[in-house]
N, C-alpha and C. Protein backbone atom coordinates (compact mmCIF):
# COMPACT_ATOMS: atom_id res chain seq x y z
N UNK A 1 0.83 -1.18 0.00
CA UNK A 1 0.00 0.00 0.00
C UNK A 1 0.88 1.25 0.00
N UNK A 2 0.39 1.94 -0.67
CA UNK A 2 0.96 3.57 -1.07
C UNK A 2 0.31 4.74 -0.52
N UNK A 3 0.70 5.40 0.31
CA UNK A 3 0.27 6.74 0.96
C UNK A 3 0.64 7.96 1.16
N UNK A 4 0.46 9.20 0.59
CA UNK A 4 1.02 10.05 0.95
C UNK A 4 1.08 10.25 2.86
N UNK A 5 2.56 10.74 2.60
CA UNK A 5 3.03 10.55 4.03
C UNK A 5 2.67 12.31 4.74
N UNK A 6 1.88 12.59 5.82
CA UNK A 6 1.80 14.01 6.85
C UNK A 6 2.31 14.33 7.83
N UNK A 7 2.61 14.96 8.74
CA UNK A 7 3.08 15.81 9.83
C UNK A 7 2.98 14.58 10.65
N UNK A 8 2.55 13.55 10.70
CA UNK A 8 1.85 12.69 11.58
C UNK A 8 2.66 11.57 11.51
N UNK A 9 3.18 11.62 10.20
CA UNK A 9 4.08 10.97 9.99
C UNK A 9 5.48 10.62 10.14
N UNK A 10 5.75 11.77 10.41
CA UNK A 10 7.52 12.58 10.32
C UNK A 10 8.41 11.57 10.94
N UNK A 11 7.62 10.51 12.06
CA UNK A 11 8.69 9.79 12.76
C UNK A 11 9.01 8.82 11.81
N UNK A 12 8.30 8.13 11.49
CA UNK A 12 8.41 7.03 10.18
C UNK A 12 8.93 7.69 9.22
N UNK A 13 8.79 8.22 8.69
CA UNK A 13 9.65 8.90 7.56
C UNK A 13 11.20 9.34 7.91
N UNK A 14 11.47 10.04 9.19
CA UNK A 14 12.58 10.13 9.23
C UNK A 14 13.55 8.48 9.90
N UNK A 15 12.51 7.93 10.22
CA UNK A 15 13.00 6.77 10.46
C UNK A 15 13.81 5.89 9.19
N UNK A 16 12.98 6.18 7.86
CA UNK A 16 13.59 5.72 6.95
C UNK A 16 14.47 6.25 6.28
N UNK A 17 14.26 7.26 6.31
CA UNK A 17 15.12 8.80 5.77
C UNK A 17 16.79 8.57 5.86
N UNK A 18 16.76 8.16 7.61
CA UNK A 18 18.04 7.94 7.80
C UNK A 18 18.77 6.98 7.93
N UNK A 19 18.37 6.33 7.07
CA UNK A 19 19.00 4.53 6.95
C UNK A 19 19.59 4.60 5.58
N UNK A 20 19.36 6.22 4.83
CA UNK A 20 19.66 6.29 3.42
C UNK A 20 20.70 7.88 3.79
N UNK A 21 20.20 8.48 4.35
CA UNK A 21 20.99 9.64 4.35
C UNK A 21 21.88 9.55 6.28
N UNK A 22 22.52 9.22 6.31
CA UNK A 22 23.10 8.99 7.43
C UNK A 22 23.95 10.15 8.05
N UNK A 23 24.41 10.71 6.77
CA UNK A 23 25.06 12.28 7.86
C UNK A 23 23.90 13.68 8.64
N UNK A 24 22.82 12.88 8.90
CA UNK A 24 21.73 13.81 9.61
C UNK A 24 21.34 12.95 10.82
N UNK A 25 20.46 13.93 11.61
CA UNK A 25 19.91 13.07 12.41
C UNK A 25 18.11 12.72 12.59
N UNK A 26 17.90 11.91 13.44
CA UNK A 26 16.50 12.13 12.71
C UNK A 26 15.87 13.50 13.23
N UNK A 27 15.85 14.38 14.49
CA UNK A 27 15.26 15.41 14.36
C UNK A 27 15.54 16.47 13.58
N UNK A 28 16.80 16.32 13.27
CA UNK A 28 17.16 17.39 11.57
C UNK A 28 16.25 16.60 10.62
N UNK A 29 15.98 15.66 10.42
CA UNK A 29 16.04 15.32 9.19
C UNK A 29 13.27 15.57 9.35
N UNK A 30 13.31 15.57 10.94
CA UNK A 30 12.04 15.59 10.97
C UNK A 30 11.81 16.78 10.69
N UNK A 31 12.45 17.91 11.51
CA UNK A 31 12.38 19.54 10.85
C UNK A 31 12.32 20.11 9.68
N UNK A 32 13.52 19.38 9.16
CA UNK A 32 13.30 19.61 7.33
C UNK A 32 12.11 19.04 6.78
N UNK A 33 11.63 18.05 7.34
CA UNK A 33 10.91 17.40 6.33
C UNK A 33 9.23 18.13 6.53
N UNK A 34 9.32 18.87 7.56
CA UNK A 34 8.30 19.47 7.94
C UNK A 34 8.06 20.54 7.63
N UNK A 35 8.81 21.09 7.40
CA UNK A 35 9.73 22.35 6.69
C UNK A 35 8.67 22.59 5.14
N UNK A 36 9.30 21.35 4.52
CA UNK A 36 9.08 21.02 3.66
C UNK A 36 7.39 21.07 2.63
N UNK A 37 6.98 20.22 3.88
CA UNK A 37 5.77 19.90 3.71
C UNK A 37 4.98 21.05 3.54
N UNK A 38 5.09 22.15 4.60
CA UNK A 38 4.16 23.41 4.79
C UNK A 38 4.41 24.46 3.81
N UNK A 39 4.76 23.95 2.31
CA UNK A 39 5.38 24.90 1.23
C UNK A 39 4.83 24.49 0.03
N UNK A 40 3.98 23.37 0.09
CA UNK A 40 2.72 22.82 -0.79
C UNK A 40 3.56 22.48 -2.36
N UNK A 41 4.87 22.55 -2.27
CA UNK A 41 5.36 21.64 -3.47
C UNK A 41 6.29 20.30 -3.95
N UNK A 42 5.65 19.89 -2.37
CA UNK A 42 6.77 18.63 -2.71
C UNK A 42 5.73 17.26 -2.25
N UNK A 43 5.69 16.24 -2.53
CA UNK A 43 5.12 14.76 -1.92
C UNK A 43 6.13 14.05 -1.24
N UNK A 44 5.80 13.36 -0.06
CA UNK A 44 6.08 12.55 0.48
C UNK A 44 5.41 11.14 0.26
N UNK A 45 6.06 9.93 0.47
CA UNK A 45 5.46 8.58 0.50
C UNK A 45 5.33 7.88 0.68
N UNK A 46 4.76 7.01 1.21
CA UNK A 46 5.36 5.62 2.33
C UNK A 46 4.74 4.45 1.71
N UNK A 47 5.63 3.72 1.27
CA UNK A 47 4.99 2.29 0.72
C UNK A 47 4.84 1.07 2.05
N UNK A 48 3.97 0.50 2.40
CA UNK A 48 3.76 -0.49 3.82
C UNK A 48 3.67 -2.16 2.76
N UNK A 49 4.01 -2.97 3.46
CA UNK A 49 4.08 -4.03 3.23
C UNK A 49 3.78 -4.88 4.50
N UNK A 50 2.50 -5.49 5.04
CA UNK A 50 1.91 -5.97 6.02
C UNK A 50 1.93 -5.27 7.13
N UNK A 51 1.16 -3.74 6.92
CA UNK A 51 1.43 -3.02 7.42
C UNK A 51 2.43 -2.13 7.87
N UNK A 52 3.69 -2.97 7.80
CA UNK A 52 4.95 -2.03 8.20
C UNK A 52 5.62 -0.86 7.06
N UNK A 53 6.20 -0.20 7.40
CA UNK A 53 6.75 1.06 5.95
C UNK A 53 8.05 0.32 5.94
N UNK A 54 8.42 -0.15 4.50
CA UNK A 54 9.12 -0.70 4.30
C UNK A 54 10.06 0.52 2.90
N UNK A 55 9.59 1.50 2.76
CA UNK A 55 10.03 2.57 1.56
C UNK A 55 9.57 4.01 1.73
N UNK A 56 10.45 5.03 1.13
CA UNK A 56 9.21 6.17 0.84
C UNK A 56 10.48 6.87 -0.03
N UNK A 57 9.41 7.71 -0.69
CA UNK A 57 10.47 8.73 -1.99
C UNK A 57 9.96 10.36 -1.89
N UNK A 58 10.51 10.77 -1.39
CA UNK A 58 10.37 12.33 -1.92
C UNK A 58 10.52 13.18 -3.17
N UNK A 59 9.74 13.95 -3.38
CA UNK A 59 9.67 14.89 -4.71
C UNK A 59 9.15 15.71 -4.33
N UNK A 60 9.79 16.78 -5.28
CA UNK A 60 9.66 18.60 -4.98
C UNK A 60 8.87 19.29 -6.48
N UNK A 61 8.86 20.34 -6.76
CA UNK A 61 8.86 20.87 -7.79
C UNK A 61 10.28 21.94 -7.83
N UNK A 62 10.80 21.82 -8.97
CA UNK A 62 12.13 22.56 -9.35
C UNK A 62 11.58 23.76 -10.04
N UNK A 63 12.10 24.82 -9.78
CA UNK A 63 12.11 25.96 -10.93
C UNK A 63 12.46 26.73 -11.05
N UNK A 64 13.96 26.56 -10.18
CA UNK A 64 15.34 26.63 -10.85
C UNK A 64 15.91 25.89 -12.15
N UNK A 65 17.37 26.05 -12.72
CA UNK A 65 17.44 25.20 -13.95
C UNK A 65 17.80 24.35 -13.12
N UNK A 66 17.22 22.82 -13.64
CA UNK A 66 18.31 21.15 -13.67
C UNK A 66 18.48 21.24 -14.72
N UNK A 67 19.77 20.25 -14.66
CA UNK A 67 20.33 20.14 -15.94
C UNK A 67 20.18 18.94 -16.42
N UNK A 68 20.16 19.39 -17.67
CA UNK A 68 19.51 18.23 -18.98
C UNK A 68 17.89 18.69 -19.45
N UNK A 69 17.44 19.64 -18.41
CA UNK A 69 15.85 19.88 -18.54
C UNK A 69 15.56 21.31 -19.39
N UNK A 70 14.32 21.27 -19.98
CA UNK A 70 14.46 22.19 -21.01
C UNK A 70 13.40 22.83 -20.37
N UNK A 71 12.52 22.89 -19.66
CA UNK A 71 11.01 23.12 -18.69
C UNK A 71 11.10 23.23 -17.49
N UNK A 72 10.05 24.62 -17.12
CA UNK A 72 10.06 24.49 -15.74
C UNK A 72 8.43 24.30 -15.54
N UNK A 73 8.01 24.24 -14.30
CA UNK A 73 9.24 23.27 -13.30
C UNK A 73 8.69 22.13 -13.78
N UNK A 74 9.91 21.74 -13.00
CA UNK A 74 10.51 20.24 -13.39
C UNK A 74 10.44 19.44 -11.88
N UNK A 75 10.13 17.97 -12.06
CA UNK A 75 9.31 17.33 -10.90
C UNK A 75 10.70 16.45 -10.86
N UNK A 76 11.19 16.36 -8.86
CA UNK A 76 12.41 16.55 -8.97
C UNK A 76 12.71 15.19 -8.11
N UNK A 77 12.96 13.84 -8.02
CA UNK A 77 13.05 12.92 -7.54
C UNK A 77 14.07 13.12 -6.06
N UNK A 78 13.85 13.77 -4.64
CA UNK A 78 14.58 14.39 -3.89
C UNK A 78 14.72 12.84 -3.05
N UNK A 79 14.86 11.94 -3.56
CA UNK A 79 15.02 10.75 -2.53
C UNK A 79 13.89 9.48 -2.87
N UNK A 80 14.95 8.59 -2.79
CA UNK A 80 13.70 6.94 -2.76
C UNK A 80 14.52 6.26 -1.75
N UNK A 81 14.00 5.45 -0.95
CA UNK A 81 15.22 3.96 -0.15
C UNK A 81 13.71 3.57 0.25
N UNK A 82 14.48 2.42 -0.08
CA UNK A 82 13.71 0.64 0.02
C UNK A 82 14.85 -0.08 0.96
N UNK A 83 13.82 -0.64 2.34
CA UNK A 83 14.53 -1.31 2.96
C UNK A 83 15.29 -2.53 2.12
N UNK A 84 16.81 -3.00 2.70
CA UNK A 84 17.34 -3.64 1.58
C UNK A 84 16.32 -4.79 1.53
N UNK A 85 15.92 -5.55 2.10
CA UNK A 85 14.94 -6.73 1.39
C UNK A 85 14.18 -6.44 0.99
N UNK A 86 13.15 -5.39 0.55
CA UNK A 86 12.32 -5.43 -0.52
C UNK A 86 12.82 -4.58 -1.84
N UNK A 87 14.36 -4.40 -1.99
CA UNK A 87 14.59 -3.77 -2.98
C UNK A 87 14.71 -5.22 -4.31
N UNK A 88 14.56 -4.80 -5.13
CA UNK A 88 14.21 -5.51 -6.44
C UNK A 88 13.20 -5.92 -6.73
N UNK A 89 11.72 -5.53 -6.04
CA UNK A 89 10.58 -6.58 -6.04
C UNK A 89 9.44 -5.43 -7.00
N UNK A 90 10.19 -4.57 -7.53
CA UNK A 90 9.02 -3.55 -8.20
C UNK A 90 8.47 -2.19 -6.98
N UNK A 91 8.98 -2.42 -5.71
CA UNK A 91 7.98 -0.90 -4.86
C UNK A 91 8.51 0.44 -5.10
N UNK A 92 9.97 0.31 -4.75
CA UNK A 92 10.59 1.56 -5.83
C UNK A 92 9.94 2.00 -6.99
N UNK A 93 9.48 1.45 -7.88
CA UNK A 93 9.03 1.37 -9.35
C UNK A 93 7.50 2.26 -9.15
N UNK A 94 7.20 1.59 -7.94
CA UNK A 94 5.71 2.14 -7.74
C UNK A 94 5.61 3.41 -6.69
N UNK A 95 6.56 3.94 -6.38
CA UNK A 95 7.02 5.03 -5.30
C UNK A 95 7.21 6.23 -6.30
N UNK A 96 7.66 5.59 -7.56
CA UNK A 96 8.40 6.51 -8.92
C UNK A 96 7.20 7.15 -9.83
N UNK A 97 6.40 5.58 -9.84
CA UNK A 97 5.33 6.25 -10.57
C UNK A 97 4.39 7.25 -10.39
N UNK A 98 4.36 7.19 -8.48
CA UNK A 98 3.57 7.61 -8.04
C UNK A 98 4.03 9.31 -7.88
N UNK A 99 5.50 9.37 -7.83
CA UNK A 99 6.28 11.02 -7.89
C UNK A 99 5.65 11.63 -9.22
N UNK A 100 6.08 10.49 -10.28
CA UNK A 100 5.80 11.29 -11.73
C UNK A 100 4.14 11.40 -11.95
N UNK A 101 2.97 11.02 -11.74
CA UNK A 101 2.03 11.33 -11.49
C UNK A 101 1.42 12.41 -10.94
N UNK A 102 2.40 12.61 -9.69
CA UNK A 102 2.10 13.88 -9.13
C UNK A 102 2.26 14.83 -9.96
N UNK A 103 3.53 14.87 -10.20
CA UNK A 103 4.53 16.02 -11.27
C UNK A 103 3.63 16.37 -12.48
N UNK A 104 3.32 15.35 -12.71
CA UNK A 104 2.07 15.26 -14.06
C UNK A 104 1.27 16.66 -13.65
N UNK A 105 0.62 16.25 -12.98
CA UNK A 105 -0.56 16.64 -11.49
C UNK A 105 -0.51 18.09 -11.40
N UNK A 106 0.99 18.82 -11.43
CA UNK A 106 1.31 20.03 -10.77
C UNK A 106 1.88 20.63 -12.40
N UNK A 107 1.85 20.31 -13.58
CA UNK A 107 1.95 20.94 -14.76
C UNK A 107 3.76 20.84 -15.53
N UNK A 108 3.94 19.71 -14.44
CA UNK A 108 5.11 19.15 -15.29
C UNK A 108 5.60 17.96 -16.63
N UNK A 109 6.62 18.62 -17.13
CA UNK A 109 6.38 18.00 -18.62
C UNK A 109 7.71 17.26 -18.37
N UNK A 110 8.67 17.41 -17.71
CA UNK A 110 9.81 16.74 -17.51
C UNK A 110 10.22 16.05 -15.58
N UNK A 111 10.58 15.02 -15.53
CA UNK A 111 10.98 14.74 -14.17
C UNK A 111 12.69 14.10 -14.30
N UNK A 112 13.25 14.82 -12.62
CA UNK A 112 14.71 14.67 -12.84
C UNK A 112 15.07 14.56 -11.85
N UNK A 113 16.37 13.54 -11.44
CA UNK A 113 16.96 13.20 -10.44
C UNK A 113 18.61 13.27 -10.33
N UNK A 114 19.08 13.08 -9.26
CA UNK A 114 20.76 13.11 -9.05
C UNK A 114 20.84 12.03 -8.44
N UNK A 115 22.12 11.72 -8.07
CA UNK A 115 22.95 10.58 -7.07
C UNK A 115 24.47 11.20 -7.15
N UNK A 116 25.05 10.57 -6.36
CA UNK A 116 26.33 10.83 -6.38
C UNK A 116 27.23 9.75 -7.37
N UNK A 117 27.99 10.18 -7.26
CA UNK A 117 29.24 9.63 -8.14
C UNK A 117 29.42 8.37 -8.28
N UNK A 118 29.63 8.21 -6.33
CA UNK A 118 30.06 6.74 -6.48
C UNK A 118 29.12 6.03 -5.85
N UNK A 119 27.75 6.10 -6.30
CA UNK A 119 26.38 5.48 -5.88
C UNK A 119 25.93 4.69 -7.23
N UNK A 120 27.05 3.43 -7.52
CA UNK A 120 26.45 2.66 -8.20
C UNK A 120 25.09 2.14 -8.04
N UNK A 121 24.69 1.41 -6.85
CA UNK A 121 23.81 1.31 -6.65
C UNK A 121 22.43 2.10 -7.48
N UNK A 122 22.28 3.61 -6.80
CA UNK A 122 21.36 4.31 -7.20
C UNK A 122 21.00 4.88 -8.94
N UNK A 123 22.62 4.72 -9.27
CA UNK A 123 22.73 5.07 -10.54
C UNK A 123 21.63 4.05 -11.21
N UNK A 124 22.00 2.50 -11.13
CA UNK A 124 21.52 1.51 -11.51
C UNK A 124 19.99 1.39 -11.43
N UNK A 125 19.58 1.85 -10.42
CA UNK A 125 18.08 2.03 -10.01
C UNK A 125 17.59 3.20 -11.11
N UNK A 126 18.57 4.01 -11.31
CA UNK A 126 17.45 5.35 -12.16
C UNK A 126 17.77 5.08 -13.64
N UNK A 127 18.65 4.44 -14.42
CA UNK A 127 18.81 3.92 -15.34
C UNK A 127 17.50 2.63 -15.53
N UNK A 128 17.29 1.87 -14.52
CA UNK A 128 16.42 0.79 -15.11
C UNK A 128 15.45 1.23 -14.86
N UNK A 129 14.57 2.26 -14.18
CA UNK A 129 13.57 2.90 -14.47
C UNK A 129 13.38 4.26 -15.63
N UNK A 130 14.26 4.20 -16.87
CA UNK A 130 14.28 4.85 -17.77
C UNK A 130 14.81 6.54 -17.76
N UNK A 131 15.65 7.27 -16.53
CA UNK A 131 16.39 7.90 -16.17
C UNK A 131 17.17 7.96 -17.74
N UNK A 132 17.90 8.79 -18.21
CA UNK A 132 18.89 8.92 -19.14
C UNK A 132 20.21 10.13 -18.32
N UNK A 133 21.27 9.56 -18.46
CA UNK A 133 21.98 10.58 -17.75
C UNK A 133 22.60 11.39 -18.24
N UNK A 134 22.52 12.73 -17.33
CA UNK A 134 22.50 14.11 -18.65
C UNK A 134 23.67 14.69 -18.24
N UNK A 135 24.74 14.21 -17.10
CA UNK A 135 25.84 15.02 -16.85
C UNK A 135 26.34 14.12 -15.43
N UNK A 136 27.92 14.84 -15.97
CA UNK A 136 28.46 14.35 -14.53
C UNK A 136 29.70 15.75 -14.06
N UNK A 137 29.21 15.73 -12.52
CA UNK A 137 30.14 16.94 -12.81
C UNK A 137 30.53 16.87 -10.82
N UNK A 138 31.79 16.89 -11.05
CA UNK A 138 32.38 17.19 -9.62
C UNK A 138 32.06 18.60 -8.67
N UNK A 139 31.81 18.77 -7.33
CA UNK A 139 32.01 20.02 -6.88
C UNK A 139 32.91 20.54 -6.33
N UNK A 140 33.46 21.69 -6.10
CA UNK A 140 34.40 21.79 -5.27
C UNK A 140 34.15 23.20 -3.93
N UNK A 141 34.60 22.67 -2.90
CA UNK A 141 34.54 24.24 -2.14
C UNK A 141 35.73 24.55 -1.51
N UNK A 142 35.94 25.53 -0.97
CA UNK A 142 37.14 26.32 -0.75
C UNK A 142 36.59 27.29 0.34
N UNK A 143 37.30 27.23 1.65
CA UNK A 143 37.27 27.97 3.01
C UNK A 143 37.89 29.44 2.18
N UNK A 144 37.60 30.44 2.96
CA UNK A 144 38.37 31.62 2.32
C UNK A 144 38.06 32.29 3.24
């Protein structure tokens, strides 16, 4: 089962949140996400599997430039994690569909995502859900 995730939610969500993003904690990561929510352009989502939340994916609306995108805004894949045993079974797939639907929803003609470099893993996930990759580009910062 698929649900958009609310305020009500935040513990479960950051519960999963940070099993994927680990340099936060969960009340950073509940603040932001609450943050978030009260700005009416992003979805949250929680996929359950015998009741328990076993996934969820975030999406925003962009409208700033991404790159590779020719449209704004652009519906912006800000996060998916699938506990590792139900990854490969299709819920990701259905967490995705359910972002780009939205995006649909809110007058978007393009949807777009990142990963890092050395996130084979994730790379692999947005490639087999039909992702095309439009750039790769290092950052750098500098104290001054």
């Amino acid at each position: 089962m698929v649900r958009e995730a609310t305020k009500y939610d935040l513990d479960i969500l950051a519960g999963l949140a940070i099993l994927m993003w680990t340099n936060h904690t969960l009340e950073n990561l509940k603040d932001e996400f609450a943050d978030i929510m009260k700005k009416n352009n992003a979805l949250f989502l929680l996929i359950f599997k015998d009741e328990q939340p076993i996934g969820f994916a975030q999406c925003q609306l962009r409208y700033d430039y991404v790159e590779g995108t020719e449209s704004s805004p652009v519906g912006y894949l800000e996060g998916i994690f699938m506990r590792t045993e139900y990854r490969n079974k299709g819920y990701a797939r259905t967490l995705l569909q359910e972002c780009e639907k939205w995006s649909v929803s809110k007058g978007c003609k393009e949807f777009a995502s990142d990963c890092e470099l050395s996130n084979d893993t994730s790379l692999k996930f947005h490639l087999n859900m039909g992702f095309a990759e439009a750039n790769r580009i290092i950052c750098f910062t500098k104290k001054i």
